[in-house]
Protein backbone atom coordinates (compact mmCIF):
# COMPACT_ATOMS: atom_id res chain seq x y z
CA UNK A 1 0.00 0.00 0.00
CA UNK A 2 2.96 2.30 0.78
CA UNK A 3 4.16 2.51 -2.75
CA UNK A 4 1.13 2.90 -4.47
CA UNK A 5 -0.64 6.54 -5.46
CA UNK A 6 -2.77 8.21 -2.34
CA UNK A 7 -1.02 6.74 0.17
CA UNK A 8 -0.99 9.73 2.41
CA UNK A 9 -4.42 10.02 2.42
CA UNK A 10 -4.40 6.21 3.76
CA UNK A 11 -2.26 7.00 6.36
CA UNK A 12 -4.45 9.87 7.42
CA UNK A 13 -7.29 7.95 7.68
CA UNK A 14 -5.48 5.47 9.59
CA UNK A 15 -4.45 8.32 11.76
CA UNK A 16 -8.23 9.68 12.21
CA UNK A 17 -9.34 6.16 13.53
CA UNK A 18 -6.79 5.33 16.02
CA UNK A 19 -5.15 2.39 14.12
CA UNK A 20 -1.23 1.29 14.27
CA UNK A 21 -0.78 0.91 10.93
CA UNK A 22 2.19 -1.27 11.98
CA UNK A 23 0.37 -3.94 13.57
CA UNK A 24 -2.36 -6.14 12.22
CA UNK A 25 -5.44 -5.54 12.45
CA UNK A 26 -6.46 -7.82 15.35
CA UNK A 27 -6.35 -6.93 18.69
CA UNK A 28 -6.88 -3.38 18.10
CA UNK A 29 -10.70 -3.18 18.92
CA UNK A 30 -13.19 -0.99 16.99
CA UNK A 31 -10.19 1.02 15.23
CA UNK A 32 -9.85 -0.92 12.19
CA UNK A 33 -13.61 -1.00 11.72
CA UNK A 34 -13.38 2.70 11.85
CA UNK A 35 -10.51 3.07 9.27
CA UNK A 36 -12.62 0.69 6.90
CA UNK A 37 -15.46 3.40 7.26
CA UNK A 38 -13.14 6.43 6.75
CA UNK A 39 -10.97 4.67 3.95
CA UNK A 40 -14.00 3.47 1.75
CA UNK A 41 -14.25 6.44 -0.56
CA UNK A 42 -10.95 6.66 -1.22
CA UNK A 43 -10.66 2.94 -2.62
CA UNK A 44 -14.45 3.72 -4.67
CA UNK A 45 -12.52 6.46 -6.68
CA UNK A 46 -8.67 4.90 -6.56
CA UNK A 47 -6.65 6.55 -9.47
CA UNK A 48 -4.25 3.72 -9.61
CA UNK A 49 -2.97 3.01 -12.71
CA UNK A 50 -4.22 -0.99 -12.51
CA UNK A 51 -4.95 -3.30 -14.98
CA UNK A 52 -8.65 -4.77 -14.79
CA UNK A 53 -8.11 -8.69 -14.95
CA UNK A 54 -10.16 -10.16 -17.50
CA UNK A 55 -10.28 -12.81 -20.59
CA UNK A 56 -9.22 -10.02 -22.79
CA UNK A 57 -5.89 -9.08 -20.22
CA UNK A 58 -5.10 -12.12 -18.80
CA UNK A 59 -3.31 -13.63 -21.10
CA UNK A 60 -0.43 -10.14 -21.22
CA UNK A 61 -0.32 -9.61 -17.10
CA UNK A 62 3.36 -9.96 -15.99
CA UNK A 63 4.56 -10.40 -12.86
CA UNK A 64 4.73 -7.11 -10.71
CA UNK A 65 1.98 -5.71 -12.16
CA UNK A 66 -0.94 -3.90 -10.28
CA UNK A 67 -4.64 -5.15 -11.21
CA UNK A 68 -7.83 -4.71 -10.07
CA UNK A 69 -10.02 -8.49 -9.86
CA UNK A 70 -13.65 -9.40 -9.32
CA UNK A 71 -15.30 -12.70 -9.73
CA UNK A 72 -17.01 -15.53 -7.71
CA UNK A 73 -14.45 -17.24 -5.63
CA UNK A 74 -13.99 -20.35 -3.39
CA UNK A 75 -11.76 -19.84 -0.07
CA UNK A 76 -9.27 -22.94 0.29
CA UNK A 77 -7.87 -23.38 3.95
CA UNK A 78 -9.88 -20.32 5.95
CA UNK A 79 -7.96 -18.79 8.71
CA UNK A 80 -8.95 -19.66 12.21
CA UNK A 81 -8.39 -18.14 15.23
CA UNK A 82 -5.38 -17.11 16.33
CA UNK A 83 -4.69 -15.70 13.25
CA UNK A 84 -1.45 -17.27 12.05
CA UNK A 85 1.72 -15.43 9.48
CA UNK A 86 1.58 -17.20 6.20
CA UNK A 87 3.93 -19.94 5.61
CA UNK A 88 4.39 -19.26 2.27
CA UNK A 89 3.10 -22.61 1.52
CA UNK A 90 0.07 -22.96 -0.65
CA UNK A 91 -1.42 -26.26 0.45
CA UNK A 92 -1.52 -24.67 3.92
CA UNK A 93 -2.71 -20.82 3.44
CA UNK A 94 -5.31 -19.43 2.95
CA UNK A 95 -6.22 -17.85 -0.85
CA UNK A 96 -9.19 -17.38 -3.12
CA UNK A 97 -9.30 -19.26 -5.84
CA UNK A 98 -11.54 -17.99 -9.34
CA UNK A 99 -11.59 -18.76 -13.00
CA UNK A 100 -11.17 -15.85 -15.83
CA UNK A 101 -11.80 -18.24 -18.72
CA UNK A 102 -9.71 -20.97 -18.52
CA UNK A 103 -7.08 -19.48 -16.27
CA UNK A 104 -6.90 -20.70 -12.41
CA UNK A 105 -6.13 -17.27 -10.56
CA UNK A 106 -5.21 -17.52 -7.02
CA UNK A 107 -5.62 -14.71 -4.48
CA UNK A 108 -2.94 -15.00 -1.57
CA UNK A 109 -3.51 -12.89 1.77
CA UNK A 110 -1.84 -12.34 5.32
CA UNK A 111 -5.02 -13.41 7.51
CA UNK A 112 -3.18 -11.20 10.25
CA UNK A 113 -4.50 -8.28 8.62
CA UNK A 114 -8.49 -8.88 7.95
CA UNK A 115 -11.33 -7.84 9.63
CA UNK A 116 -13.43 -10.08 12.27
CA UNK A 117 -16.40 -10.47 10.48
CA UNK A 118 -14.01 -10.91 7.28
CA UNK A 119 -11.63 -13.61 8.89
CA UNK A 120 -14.52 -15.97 10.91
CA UNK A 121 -17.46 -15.30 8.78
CA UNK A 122 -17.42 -15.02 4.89
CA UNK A 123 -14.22 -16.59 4.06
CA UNK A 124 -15.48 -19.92 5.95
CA UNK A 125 -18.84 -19.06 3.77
CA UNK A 126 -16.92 -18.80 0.53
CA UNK A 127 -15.16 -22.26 1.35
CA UNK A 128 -18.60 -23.58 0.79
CA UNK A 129 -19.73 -22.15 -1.81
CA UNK A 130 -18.65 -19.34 -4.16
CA UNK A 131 -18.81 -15.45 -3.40
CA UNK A 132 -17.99 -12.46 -5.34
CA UNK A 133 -15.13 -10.63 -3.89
CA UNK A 134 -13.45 -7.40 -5.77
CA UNK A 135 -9.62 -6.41 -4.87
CA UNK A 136 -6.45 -4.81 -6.27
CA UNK A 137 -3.31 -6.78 -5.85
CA UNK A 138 -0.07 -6.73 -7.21
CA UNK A 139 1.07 -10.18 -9.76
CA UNK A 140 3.14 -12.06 -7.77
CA UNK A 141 3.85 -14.82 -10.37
CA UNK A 142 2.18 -16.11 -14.17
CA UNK A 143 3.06 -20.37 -14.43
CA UNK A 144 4.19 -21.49 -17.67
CA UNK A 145 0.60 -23.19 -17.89
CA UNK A 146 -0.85 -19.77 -17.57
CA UNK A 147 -2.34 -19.64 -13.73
CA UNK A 148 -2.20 -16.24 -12.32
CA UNK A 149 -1.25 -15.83 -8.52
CA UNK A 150 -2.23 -12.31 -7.19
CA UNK A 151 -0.64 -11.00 -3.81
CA UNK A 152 -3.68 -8.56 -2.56
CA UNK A 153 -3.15 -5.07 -1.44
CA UNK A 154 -6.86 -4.71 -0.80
CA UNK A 155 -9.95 -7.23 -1.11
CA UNK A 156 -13.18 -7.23 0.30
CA UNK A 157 -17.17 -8.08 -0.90
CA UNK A 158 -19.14 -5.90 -3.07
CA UNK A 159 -21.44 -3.55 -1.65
CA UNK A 160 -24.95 -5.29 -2.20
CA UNK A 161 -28.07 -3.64 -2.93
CA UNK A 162 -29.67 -3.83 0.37
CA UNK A 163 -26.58 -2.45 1.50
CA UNK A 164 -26.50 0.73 -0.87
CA UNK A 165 -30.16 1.50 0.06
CA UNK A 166 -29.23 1.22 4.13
CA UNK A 167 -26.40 3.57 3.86
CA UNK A 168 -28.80 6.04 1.53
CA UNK A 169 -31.71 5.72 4.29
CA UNK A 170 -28.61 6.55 7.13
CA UNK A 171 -27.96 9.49 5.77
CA UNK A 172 -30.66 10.92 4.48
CA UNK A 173 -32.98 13.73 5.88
CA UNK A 174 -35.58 14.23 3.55
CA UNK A 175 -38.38 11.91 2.27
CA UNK A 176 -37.88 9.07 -0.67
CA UNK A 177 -37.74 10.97 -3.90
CA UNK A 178 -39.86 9.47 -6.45
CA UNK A 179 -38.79 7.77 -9.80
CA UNK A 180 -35.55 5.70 -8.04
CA UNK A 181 -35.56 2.38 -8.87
CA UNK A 182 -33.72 -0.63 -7.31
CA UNK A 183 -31.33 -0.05 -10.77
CA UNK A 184 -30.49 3.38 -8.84
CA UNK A 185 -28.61 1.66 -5.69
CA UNK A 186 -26.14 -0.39 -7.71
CA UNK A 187 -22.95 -0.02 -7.60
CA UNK A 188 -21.23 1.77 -10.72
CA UNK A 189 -17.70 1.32 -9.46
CA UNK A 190 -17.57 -1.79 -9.11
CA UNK A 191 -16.63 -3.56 -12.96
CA UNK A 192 -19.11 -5.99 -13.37
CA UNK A 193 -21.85 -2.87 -13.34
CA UNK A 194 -21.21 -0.24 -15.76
CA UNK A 195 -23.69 -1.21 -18.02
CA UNK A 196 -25.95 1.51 -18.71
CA UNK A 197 -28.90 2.09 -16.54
CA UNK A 198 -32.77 2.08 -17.86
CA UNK A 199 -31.54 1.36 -21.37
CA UNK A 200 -34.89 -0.26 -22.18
CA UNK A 201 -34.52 -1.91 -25.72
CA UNK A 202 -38.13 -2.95 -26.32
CA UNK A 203 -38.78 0.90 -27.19
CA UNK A 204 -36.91 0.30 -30.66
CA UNK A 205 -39.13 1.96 -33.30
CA UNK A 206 -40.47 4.41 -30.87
CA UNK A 207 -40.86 7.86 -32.23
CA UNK A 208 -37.17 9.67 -30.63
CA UNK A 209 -37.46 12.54 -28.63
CA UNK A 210 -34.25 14.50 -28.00
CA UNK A 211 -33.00 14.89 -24.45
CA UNK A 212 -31.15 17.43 -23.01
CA UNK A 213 -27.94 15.03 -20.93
CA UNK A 214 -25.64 16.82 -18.37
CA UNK A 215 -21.90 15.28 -18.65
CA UNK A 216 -20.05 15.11 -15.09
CA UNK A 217 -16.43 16.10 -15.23
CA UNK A 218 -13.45 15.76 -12.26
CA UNK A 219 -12.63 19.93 -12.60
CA UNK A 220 -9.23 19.68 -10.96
CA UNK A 221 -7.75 17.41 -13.91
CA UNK A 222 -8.48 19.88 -16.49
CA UNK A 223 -7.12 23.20 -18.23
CA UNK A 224 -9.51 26.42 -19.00
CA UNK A 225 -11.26 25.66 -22.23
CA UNK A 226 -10.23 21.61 -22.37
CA UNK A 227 -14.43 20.75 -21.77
CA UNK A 228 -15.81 22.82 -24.00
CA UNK A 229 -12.81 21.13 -26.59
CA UNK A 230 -13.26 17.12 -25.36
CA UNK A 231 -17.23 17.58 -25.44
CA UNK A 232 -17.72 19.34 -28.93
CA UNK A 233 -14.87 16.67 -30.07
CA UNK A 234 -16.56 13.64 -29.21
CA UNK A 235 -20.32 14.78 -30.20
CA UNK A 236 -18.53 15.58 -33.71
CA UNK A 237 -17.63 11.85 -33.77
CA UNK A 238 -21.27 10.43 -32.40
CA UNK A 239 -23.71 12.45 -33.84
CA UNK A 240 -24.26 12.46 -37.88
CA UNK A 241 -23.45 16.00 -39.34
CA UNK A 242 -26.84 15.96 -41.14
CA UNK A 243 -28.73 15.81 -37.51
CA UNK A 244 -26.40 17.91 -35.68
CA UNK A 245 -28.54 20.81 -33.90
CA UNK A 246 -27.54 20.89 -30.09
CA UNK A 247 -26.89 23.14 -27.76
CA UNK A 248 -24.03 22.93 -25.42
CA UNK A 249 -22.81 24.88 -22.06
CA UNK A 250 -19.73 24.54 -19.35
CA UNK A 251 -20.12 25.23 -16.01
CA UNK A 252 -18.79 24.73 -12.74
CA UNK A 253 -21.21 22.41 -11.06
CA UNK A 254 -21.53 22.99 -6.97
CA UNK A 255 -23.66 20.87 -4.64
CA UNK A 256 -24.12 23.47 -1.80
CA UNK A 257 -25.67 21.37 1.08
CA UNK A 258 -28.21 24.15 2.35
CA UNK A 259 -29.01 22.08 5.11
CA UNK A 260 -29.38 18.40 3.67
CA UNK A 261 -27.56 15.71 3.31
CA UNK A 262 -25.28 14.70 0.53
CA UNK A 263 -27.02 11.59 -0.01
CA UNK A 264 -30.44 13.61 -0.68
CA UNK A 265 -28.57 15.44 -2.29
CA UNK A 266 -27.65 12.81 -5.02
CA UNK A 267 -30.80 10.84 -4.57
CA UNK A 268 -32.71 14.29 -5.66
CA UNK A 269 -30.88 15.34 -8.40
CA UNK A 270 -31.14 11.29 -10.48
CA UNK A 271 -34.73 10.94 -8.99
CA UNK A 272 -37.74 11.10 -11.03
CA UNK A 273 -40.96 9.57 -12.52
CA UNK A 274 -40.66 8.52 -15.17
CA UNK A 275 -37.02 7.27 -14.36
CA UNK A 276 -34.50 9.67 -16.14
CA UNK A 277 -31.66 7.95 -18.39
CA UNK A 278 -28.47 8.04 -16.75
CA UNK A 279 -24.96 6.41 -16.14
CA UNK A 280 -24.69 7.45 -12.51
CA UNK A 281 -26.03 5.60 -9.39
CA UNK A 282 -27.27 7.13 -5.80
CA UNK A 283 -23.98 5.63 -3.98
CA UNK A 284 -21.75 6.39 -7.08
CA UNK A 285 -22.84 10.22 -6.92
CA UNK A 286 -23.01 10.64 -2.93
CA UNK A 287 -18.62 9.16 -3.71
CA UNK A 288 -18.26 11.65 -6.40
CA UNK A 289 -19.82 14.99 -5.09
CA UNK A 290 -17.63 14.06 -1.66
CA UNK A 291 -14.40 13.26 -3.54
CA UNK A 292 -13.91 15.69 -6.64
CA UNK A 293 -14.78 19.75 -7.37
CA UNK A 294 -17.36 18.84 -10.16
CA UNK A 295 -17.80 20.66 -13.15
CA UNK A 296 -20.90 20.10 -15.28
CA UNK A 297 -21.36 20.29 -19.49
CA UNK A 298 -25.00 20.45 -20.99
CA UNK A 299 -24.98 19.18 -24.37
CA UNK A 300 -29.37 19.51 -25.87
CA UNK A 301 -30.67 17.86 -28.97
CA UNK A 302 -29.05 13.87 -28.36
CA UNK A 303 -31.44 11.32 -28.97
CA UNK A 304 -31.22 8.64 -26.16
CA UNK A 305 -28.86 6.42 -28.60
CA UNK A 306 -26.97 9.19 -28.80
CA UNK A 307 -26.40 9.84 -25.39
CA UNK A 308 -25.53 6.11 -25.03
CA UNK A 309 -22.50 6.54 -27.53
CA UNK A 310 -21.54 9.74 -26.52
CA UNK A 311 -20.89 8.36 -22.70
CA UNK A 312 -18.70 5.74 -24.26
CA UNK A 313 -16.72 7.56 -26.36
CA UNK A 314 -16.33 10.14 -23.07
CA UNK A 315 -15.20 7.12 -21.05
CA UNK A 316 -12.97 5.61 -23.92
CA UNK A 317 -11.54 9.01 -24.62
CA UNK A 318 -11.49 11.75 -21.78
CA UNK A 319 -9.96 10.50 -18.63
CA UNK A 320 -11.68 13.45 -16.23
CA UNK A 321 -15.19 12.15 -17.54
CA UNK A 322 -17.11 10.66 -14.54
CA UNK A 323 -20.53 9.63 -16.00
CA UNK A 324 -24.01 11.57 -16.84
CA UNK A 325 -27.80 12.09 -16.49
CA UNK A 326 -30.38 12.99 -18.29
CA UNK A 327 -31.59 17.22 -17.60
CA UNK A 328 -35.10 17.76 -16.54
CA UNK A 329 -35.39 21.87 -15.85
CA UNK A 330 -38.45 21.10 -13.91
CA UNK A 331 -36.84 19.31 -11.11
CA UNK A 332 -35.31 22.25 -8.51
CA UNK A 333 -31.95 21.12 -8.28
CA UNK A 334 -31.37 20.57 -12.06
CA UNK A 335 -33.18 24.27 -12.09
CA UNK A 336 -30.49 26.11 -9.89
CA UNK A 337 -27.45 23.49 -10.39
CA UNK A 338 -26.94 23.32 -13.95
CA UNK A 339 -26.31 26.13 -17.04
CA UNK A 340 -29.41 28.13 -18.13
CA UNK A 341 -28.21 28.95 -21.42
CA UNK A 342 -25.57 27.87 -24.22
CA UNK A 343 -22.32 28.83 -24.81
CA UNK A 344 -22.29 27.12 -28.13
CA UNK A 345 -24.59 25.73 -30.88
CA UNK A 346 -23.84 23.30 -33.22
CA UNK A 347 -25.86 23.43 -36.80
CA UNK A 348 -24.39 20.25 -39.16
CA UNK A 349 -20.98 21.30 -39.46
CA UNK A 350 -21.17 24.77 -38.46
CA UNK A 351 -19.98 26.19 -34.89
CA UNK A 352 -21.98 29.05 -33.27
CA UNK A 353 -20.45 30.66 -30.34
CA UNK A 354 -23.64 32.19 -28.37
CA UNK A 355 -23.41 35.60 -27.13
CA UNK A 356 -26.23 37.83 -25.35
CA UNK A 357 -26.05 41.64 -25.50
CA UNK A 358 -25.07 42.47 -22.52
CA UNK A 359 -22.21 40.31 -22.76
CA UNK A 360 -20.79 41.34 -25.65
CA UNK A 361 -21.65 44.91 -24.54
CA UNK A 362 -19.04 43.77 -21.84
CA UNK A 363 -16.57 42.19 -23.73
CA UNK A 364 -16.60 45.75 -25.84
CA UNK A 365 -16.33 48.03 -23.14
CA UNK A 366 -13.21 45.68 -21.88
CA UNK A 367 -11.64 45.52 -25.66
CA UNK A 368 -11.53 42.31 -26.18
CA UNK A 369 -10.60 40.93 -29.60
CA UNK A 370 -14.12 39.40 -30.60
CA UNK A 371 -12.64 37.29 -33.44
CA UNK A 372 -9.83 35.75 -31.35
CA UNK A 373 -12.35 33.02 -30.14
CA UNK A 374 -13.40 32.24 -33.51
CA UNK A 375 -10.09 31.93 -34.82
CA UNK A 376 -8.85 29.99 -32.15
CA UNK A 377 -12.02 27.26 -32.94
CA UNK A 378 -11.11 27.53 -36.47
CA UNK A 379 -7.64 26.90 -36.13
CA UNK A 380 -8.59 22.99 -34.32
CA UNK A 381 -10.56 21.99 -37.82
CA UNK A 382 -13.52 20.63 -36.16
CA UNK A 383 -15.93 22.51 -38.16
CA UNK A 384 -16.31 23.68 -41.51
CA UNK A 385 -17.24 27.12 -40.20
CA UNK A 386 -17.14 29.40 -37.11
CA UNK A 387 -19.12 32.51 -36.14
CA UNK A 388 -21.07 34.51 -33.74
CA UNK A 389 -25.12 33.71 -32.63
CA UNK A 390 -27.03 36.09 -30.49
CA UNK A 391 -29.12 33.89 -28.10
CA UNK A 392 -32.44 36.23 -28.09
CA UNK A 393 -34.05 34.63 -25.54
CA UNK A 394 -31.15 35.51 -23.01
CA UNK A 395 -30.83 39.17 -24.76
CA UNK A 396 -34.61 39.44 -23.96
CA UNK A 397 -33.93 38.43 -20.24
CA UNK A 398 -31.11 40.47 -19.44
CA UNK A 399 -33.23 43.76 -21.15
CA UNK A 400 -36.34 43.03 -18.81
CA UNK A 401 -33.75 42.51 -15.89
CA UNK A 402 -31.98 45.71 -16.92
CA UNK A 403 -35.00 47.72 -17.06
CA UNK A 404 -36.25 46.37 -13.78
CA UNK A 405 -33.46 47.91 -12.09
CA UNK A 406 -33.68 51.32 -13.51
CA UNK A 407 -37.43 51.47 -12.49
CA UNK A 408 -36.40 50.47 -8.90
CA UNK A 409 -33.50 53.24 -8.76
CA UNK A 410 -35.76 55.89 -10.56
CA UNK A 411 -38.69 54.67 -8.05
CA UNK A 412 -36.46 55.34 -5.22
CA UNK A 413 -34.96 58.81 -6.41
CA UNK A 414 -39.03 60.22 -6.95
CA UNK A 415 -39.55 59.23 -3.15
């Protein structure tokens, strides 16, 4: 654990709860239960750079390298109390033992350092019958008849359902929001779930309406201007020039807590009947709006097959992309959280940078070179051409807005 990426952060937590992080884990009480609890975000967004183990990599893993491992395993040899050092004999240890195709992976472990519950409870389950158990770990050793042996940093069961909802209800202050479905609890981290959510495919056929989606991004891990460039980029590559007319806006994106919880929070903002499309769970969101400054692009006009390919080319191609949901201005949060208006609009394979009048009235009166940002979109070659669009409905806002104020201040100088 020392050597790999967020280790201070680790040792902090182990810090916070009390625990010698020299010294196994048994014997010192509720402290390592504790840690668990404080540590359990950090491993739900781990930036590691780790190989995910599957039929595709298993046959290139070398030894030494980091992974990341899920599947339904069998325990051989469960610890028993006193926890014993590992002999560094297999037929004696205890390890997991799973299948990824036809390779035999084993899963080695010092018992010393599990949990109770962990240690005299679901490893003597899983030597009964098989349970699914996610981990990093680094490869200790590939035979010449292809078995993989894994040495794990970090290993533990899933977080079920039942468990998802329980931590939700824990947390949360105001009532069940409607619309969230048991789909809504999963758990996106965790490999063997990232499949889209309410991706219904009897509605083939079905007359497409176009959706306004909101993309999540992790706003420390990019430059000024790099969203706005990665989102326009990859809806150029999903969306047909000859049906291209969408709007799209940047935005920080800040979940103030005005008094609830960040699990209502989350639950609010994906919650509604019907069930909006989205990539993002309740738990998955509560983990992201705790562990990243979020920023937040609006991208109108996608039809919901659309959406679906634009959220994998995001995940295949932008590494601060963290997953989306469908935009529903009637719903408060989305209301006040995300962009009112556009700061571009795409028309086939024209760009449109919006402007409204009193922002270019602005942008005058500070002398700003108003065909620098064109020239600087046509210089990346995305679009055929580049140029200014007034968005009237925001002119028309900021007039009555204006003209409200100088009624107030004459109002108050005929008094």
């Amino acid at each position: 654990m020392a050597m790999l990426a967020q280790t201070n952060a680790v040792a902090a937590a182990a810090r916070r709860a009390g625990l010698d992080s020299t010294k196994p884990f048994g014997g010192q009480g509720m402290a390592p239960g504790e840690f668990v609890r404080i540590v359990r975000p950090l491993f739900e967004t781990w930036d590691a750079e780790a190989v995910t183990l599957s039929e595709r990599t298993a046959g290139k893993v070398h030894r030494g390298l980091l992974v990341s491992f899920e599947g339904a395993m069998r325990c051989s040899n469960p610890p028993e109390a006193p926890m014993q050092e590992p002999t560094g004999v297999l037929t004696k240890d205890p390890h997991l033992v799973f299948f990824v195709g036809a390779r035999r992976v084993i899963v080695t472990f010092d018992p010393r350092w599990l949990t109770t519950s962990t240690a005299n409870t679901t490893l003597h389950e899983a030597a009964e019958e098989a349970l699914v158990f996610s981990g990093i770990g680094t490869v200790a050793s590939v035979s010449s008849g292809g078995q993989i042996r894994i040495s794990a940093l970090v290993y533990g069961r899933p977080e079920t359902l039942a468990q998802a909802q329980f931590e939700y209800a824990k947390q949360s202050l105001l009532p069940d929001p409607p619309g969230l479905t048991w789909m809504d609890f999963r758990n996106e981290l965790s490999e063997s779930e990232l499949a889209q959510l309410h991706l219904d495919p009897s509605r083939e056929g079905v007359i497409v309406s176009r959706k306004i989606i909101a993309l999540l991004f992790d706003e420390d891990e990019v430059l000024p201007g790099q969203i706005d460039c990665d989102v326009l980029t990859q809806v150029s590559r999903v969306v047909p020039e000859y049906r291209r007319d969408l709007g799209v806006a940047v935005a920080s994106l800040l979940f103030d807590d005005d008094g609830v919880s960040v699990s209502d929070l989350a639950a609010y903002f994906l919650a509604r009947e019907p069930s909006l499309w989205k990539t993002l769970t309740v738990p998955g969101l509560i983990t992201l709006i705790k562990s990243y400054n979020l920023a937040v692009s609006t991208v109108s006009g996608l039809s919901e097959e659309q959406a679906v390919d634009l959220d994998a080319a995001m995940r295949e191609m932008v590494p601060s992309y963290l997953g989306s949901v469908e935009v529903d201005r009637s719903l408060p949060l989305h209301d006040r959280l995300l962009p009112p208006y556009d700061d571009y609009h795409v028309s086939g394979a024209e760009l449109r940078l919006v402007y409204s009048a009193a922002r270019r009235l602005q942008d005058e009166a500070n002398g700003e070179d108003l065909e620098a940002p064109l020239n600087e979109w046509r210089d990346r070659g995305l679009f055929r051409t580049v140029r200014w669009e007034e968005d009237m409905q925001q002119s028309a806002a900021e007039e009555e807005q204006a003209s409200m104020l100088i009624q107030a201040w004459l109002n108050t100088q005929s008094e």
